[in-house]
N, C-alpha and C. Protein backbone atom coordinates (compact mmCIF):
# COMPACT_ATOMS: atom_id res chain seq x y z
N UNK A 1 2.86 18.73 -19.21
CA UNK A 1 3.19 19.70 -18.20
C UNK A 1 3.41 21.04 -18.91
N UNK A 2 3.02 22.36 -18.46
CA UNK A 2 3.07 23.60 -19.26
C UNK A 2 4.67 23.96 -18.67
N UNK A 3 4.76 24.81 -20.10
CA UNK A 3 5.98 25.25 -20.12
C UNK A 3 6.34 25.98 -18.51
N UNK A 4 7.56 26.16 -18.31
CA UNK A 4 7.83 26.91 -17.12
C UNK A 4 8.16 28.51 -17.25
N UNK A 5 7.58 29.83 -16.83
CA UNK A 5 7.73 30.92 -17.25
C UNK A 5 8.76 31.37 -16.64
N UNK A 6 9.65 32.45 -16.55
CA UNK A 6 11.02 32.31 -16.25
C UNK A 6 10.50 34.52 -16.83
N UNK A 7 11.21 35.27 -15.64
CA UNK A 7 11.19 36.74 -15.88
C UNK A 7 12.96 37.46 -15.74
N UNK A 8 13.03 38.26 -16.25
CA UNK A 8 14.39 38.32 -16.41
C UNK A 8 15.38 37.59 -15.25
N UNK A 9 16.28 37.95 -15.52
CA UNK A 9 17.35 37.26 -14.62
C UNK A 9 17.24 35.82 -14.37
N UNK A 10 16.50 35.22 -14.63
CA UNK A 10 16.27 33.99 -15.01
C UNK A 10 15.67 33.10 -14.04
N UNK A 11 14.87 33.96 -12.89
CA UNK A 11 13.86 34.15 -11.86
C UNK A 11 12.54 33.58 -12.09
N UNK A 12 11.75 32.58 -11.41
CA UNK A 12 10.64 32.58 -11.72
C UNK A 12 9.76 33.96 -11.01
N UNK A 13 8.98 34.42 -11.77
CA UNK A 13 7.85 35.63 -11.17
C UNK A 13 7.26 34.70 -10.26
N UNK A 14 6.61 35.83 -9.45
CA UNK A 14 5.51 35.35 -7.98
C UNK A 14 4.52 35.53 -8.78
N UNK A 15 3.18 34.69 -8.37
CA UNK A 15 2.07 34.60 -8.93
C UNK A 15 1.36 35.81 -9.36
N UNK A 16 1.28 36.77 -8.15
CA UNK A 16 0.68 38.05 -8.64
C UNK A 16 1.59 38.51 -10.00
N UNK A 17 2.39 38.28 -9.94
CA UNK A 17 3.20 39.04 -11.18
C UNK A 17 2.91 38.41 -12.64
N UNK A 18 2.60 37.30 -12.44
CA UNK A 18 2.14 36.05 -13.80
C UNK A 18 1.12 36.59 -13.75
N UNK A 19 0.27 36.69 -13.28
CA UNK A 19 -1.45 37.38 -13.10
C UNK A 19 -1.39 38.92 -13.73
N UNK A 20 -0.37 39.65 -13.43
CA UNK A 20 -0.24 40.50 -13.62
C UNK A 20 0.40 40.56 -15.55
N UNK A 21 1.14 39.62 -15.53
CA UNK A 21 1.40 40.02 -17.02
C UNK A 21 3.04 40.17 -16.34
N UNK A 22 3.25 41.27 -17.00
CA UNK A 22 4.26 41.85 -17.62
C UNK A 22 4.34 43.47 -16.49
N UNK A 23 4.02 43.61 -15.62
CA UNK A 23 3.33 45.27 -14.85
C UNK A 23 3.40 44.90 -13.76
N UNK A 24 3.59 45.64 -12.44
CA UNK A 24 3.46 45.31 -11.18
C UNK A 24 3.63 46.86 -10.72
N UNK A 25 2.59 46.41 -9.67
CA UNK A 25 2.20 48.16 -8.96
C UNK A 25 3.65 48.22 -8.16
N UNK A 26 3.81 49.86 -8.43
CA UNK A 26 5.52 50.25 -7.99
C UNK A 26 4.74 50.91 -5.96
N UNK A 27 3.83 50.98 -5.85
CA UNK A 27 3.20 51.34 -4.47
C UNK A 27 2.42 52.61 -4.86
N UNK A 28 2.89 53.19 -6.21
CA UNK A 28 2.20 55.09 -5.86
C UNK A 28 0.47 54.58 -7.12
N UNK A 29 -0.45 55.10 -6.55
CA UNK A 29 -1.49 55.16 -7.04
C UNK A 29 -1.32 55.16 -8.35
N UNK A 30 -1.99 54.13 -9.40
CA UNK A 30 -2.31 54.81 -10.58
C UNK A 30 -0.84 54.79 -11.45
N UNK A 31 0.33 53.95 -10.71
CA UNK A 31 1.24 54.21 -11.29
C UNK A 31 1.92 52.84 -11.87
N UNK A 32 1.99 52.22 -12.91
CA UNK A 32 2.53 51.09 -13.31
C UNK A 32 3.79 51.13 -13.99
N UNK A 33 5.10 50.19 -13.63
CA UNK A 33 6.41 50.03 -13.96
C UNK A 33 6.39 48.92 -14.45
N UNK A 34 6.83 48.82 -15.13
CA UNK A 34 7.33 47.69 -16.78
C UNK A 34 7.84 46.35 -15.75
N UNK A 35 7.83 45.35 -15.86
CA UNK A 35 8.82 44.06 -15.17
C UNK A 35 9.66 43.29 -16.43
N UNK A 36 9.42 44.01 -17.18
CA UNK A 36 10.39 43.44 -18.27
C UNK A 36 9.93 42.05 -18.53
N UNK A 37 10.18 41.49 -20.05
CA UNK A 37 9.70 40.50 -20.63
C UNK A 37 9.52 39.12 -20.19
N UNK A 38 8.54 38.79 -19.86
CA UNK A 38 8.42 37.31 -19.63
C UNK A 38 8.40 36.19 -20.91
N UNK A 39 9.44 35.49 -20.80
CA UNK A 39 9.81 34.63 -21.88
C UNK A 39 9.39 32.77 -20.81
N UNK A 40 9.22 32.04 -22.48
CA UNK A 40 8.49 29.95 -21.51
C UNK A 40 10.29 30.03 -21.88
N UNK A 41 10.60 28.79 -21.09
CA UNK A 41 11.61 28.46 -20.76
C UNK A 41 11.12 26.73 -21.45
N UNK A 42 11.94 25.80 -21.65
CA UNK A 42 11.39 24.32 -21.18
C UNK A 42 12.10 23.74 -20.25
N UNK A 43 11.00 22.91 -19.54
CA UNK A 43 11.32 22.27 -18.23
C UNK A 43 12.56 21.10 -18.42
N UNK A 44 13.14 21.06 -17.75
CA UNK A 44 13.92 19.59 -17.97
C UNK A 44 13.24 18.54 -18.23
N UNK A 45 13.62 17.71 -19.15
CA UNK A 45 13.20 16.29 -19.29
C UNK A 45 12.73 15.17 -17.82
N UNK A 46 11.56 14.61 -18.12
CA UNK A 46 11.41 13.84 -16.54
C UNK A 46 12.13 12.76 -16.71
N UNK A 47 12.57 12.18 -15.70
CA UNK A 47 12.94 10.76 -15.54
C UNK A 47 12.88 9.83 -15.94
N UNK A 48 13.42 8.88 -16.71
CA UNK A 48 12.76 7.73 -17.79
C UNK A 48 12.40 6.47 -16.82
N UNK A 49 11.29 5.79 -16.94
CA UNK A 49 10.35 5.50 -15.44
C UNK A 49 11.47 3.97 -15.81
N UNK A 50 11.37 3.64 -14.35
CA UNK A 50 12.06 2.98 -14.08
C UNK A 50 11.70 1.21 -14.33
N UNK A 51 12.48 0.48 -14.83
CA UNK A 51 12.31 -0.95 -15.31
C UNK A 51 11.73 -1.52 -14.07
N UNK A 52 10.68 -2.47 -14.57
CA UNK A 52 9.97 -3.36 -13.67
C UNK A 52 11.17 -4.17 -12.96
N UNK A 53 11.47 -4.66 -12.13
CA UNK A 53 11.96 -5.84 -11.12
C UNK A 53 11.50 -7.38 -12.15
N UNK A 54 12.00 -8.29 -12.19
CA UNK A 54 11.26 -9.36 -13.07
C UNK A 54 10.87 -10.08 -11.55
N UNK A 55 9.99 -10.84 -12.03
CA UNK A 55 9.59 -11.61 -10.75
C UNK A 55 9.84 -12.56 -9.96
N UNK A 56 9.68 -12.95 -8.98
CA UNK A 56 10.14 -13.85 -8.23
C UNK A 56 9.53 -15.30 -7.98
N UNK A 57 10.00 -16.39 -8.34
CA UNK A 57 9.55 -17.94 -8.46
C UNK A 57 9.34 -18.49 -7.23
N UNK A 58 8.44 -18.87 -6.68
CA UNK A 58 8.24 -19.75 -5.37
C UNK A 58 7.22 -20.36 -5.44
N UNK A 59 6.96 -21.44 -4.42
CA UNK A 59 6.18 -22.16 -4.63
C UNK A 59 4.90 -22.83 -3.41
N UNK A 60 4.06 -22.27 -4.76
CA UNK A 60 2.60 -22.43 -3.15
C UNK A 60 1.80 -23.84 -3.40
N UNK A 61 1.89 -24.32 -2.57
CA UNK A 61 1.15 -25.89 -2.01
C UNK A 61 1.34 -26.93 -3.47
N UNK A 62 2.96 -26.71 -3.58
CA UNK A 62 3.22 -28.13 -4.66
C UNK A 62 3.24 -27.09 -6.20
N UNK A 63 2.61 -25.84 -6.34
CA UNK A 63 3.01 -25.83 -7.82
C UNK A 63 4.20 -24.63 -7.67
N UNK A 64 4.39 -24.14 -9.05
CA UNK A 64 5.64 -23.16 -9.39
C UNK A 64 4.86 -22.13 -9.73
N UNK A 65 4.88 -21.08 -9.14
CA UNK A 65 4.21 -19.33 -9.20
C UNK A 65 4.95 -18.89 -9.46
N UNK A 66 5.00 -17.57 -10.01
CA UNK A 66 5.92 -16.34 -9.53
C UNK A 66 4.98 -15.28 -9.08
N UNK A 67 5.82 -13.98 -9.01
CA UNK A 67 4.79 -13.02 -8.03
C UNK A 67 5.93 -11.91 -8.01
N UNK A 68 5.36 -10.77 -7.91
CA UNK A 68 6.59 -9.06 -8.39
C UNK A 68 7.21 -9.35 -6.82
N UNK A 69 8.40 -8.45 -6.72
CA UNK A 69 8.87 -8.62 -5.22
C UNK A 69 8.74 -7.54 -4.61
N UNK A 70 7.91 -7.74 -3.20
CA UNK A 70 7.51 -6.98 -2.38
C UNK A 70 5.99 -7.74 -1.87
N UNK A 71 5.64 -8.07 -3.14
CA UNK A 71 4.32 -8.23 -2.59
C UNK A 71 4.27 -9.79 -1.55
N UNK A 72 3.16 -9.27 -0.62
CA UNK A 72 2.92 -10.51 0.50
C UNK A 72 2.69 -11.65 -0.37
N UNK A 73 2.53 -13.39 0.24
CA UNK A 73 2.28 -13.93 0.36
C UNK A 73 0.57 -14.10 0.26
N UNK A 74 -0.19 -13.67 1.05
CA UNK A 74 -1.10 -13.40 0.88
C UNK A 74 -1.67 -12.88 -0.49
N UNK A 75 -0.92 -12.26 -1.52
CA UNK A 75 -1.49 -11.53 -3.08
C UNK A 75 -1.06 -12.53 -3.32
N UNK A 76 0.35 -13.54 -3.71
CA UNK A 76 0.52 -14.50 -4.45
C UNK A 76 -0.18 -15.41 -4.25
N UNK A 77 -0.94 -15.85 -3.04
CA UNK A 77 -2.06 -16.99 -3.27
C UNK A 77 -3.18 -16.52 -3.58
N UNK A 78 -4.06 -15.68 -3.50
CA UNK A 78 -4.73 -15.03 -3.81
C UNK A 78 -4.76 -15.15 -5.51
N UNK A 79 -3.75 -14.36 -6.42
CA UNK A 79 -3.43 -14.54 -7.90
C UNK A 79 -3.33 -15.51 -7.86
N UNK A 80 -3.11 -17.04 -7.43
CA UNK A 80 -3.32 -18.35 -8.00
C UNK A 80 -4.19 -18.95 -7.68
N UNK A 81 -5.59 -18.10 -6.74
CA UNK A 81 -6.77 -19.07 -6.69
C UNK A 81 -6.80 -19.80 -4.93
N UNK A 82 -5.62 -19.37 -4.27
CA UNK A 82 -6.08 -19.87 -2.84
C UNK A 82 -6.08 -19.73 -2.17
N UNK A 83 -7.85 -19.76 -1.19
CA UNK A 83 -8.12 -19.31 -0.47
C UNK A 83 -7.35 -19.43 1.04
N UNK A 84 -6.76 -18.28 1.65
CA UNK A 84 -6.12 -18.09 2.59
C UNK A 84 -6.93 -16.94 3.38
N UNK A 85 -7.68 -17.67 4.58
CA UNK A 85 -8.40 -16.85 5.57
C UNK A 85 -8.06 -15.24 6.09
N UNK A 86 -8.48 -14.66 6.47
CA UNK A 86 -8.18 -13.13 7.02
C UNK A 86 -8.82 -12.62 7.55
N UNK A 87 -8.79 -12.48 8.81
CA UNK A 87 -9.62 -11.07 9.56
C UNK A 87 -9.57 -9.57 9.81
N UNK A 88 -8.13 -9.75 10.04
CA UNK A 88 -7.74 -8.21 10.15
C UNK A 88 -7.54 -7.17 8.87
N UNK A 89 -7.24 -8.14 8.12
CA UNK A 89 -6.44 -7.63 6.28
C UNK A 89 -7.79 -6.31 5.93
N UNK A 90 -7.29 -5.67 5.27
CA UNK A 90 -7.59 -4.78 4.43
C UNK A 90 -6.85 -4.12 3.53
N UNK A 91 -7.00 -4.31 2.09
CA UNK A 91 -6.06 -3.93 1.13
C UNK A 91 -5.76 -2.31 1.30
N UNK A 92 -6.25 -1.70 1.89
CA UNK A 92 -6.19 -0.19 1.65
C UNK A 92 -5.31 0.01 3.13
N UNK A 93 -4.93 -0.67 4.27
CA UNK A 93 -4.40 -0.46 5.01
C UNK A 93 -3.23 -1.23 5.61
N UNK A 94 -2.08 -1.15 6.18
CA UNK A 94 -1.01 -1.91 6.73
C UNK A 94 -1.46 -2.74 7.36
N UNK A 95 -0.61 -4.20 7.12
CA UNK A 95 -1.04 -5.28 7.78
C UNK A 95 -0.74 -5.00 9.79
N UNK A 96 -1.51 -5.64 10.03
CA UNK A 96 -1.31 -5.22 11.74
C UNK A 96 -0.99 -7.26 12.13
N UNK A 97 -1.43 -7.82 11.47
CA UNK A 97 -0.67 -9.19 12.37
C UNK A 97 -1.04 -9.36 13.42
N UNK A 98 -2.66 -8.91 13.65
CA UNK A 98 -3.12 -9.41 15.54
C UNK A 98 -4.07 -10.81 14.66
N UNK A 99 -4.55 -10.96 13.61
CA UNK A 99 -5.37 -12.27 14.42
C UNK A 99 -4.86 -13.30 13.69
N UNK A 100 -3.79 -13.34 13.18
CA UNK A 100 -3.02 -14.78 12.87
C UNK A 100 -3.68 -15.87 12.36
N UNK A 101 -5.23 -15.52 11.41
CA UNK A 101 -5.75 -16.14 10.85
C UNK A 101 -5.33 -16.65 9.82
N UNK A 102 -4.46 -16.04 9.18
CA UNK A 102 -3.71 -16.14 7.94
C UNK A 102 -2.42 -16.73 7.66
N UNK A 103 -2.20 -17.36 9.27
CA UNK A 103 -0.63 -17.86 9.13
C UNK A 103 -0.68 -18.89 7.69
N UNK A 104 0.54 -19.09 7.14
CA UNK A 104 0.89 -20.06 6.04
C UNK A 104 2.16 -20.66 6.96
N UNK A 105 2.66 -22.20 6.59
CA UNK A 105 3.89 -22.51 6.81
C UNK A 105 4.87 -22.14 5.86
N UNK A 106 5.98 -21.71 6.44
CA UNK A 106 7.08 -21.86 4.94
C UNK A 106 8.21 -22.51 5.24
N UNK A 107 8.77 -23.31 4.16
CA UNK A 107 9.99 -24.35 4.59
C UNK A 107 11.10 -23.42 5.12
N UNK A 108 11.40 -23.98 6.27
CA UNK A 108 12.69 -23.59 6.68
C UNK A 108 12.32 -22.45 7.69
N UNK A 109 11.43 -22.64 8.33
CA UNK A 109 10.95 -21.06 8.96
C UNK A 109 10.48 -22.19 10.04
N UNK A 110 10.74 -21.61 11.56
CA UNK A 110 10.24 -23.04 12.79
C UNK A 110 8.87 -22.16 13.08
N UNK A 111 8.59 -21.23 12.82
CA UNK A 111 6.83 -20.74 13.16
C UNK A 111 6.81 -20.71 11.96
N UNK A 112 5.23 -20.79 12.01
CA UNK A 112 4.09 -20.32 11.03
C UNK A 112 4.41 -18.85 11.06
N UNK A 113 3.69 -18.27 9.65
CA UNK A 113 3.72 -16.95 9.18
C UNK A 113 2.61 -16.67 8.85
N UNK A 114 2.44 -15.19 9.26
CA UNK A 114 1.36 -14.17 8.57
C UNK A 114 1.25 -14.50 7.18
N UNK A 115 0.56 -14.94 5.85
CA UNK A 115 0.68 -14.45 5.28
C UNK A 115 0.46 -12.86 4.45
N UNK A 116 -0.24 -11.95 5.02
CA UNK A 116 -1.15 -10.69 4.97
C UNK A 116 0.27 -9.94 5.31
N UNK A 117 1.78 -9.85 5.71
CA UNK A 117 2.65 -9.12 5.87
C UNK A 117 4.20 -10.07 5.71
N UNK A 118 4.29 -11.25 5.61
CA UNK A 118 5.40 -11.81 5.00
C UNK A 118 5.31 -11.43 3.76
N UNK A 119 6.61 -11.04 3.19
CA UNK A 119 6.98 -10.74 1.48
C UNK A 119 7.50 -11.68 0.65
N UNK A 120 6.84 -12.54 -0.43
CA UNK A 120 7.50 -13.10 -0.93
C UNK A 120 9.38 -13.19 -1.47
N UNK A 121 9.76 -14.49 -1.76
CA UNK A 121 11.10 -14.10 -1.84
C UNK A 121 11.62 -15.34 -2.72
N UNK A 122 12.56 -15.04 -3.58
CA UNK A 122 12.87 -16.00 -4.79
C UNK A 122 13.20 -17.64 -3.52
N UNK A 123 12.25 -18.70 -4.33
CA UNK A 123 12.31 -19.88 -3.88
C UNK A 123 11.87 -20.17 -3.03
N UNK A 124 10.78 -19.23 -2.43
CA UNK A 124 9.91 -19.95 -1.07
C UNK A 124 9.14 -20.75 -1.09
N UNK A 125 8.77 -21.85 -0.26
CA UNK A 125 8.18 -22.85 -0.50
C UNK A 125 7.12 -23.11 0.73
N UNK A 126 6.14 -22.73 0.43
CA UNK A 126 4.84 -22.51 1.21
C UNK A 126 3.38 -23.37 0.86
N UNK A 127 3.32 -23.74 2.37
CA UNK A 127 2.10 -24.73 2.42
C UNK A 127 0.81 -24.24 3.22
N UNK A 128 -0.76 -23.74 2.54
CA UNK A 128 -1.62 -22.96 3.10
C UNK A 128 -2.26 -23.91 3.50
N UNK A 129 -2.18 -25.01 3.40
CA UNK A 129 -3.29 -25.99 4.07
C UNK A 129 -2.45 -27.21 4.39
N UNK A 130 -1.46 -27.55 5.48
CA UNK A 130 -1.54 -28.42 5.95
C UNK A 130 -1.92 -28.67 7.68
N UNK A 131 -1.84 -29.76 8.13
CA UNK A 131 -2.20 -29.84 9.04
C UNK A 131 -1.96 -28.98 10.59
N UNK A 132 -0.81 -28.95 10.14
CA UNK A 132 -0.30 -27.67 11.29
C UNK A 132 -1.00 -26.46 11.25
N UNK A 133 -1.35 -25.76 9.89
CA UNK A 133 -1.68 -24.42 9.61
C UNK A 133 -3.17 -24.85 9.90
N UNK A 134 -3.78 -25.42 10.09
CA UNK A 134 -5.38 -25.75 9.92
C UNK A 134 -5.57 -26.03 11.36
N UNK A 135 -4.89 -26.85 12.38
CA UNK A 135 -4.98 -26.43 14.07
C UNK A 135 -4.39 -25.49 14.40
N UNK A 136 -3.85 -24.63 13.85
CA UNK A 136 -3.41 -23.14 14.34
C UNK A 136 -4.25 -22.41 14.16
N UNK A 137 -4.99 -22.15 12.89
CA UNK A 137 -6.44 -21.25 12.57
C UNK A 137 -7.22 -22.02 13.26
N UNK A 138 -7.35 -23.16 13.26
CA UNK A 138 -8.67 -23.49 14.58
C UNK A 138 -8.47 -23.13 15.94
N UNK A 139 -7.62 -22.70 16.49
CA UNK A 139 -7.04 -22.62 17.86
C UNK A 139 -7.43 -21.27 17.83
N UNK A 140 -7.19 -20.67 17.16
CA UNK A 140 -6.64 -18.99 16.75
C UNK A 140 -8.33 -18.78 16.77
N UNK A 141 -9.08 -19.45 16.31
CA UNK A 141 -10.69 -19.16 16.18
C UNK A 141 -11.09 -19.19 17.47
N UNK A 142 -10.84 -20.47 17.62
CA UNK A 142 -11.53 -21.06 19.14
C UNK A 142 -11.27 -19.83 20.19
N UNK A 143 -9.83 -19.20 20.31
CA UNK A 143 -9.75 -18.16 21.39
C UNK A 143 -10.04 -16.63 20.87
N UNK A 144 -10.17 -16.07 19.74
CA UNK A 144 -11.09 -15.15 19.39
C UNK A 144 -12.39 -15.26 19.37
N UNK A 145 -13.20 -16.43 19.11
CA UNK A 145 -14.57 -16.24 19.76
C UNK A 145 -14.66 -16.48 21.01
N UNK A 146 -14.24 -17.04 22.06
CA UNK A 146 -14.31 -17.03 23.05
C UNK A 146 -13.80 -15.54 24.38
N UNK A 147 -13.44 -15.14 23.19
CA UNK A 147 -13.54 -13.62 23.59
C UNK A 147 -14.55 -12.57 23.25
N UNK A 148 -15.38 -13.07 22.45
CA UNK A 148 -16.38 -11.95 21.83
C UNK A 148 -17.11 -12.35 20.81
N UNK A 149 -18.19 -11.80 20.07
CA UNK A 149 -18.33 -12.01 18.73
C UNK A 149 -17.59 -11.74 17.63
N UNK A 150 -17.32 -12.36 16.77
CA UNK A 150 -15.90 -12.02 15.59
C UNK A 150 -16.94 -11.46 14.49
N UNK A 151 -18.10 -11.73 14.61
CA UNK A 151 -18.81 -11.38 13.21
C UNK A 151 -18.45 -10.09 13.37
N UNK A 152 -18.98 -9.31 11.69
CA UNK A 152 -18.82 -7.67 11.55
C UNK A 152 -19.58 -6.95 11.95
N UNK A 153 -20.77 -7.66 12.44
CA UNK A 153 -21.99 -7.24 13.39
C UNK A 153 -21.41 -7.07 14.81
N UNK A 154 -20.72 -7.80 14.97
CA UNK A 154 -20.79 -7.89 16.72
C UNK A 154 -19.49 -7.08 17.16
N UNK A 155 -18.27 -7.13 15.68
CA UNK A 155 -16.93 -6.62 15.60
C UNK A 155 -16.30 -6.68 17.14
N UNK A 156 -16.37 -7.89 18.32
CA UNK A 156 -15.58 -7.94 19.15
C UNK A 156 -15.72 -6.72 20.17
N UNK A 157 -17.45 -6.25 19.86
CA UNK A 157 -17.38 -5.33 21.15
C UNK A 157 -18.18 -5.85 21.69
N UNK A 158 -18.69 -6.89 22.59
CA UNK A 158 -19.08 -7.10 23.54
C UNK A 158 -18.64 -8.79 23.79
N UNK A 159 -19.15 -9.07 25.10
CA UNK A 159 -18.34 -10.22 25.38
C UNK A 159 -19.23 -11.28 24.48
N UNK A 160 -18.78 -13.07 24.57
CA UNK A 160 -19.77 -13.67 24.12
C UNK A 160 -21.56 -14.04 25.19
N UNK A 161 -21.18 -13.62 26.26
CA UNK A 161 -22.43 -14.02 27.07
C UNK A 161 -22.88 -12.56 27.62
N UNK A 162 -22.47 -11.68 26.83
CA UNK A 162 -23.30 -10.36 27.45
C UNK A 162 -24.52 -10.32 26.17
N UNK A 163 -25.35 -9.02 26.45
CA UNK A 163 -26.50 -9.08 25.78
C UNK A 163 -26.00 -8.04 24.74
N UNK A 164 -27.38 -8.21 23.59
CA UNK A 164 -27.20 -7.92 22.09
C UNK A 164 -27.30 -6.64 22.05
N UNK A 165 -26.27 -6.14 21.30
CA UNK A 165 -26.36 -4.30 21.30
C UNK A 165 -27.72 -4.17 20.82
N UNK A 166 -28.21 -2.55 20.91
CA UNK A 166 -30.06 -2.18 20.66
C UNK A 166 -29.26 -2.59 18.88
């Protein structure tokens, strides 16, 4: 980061005046007045970046993970290799939680969960494929196509028995 310039009184100058140097027009033609010495100053020291969080232990379909805290459910299976469905997800945008493709069970929780916006949390114990979670994504299919096409072609704008966009 460049030094910080600092003009008497211990003022930062306005840009024209840094541009200017050391001179600034007094208003009369042709006539230049001194602004007195511009001296670098140093900036304060930045912030010493802040210690990682250590991570958090839980456990996806029988083994022992960990995973930083904050992050979904959805990244911690993902970093261990399992595949957990998604329609709506997009890493670059907030989870929205409409197509519940992604529910996971977790112990001690009486619904299924998003995983794409649940946050992991020390000692959770989560199951992406059992039987419950596998007729819930089939159910969850069955009444999103029956509303439309789900492909990225068809993206749910037209019905399933209307005709094919040009």
């Amino acid at each position: 980061m460049p030094p910080r310039v600092v003009g008497p009184g211990g003022r930062e100058p306005a840009l024209h005046q840094i541009q200017r140097l050391d001179h600034r027009v007094t208003g009369k033609v042709g006539c230049v007045q001194p602004l007195g010495e511009l001296r670098e100053v140093a900036r304060p020291p930045a912030a010493p970046p802040a210690d990682a969080p250590p991570p958090l232990s839980l456990t996806l379909d029988g083994r022992s993970v960990s995973a930083p805290p904050g992050a979904p459910i959805l990244d911690a299976c993902r970093a261990e290799g399992i595949d957990v469905p998604t329609m709506c997800f997009l890493a670059n945008l907030t989870p929205v939680n409409v197509c519940r493709v992604c529910v996971v069970e977790v112990e001690g929780s009486r619904a299924l969960v998003p995983a794409c916006s649940r946050k992991v949390e020390e000692g959770l114990v989560v199951q992406t494929d059992s039987e419950r979670v596998r007729t819930s994504r089939r159910l969850v299919l069955e009444l999103l196509t029956s509303a439309g096409d789900p492909s990225p072609a068809g993206g749910f704008c037209r019905p399933a028995s209307g005709p094919a966009p040009p």
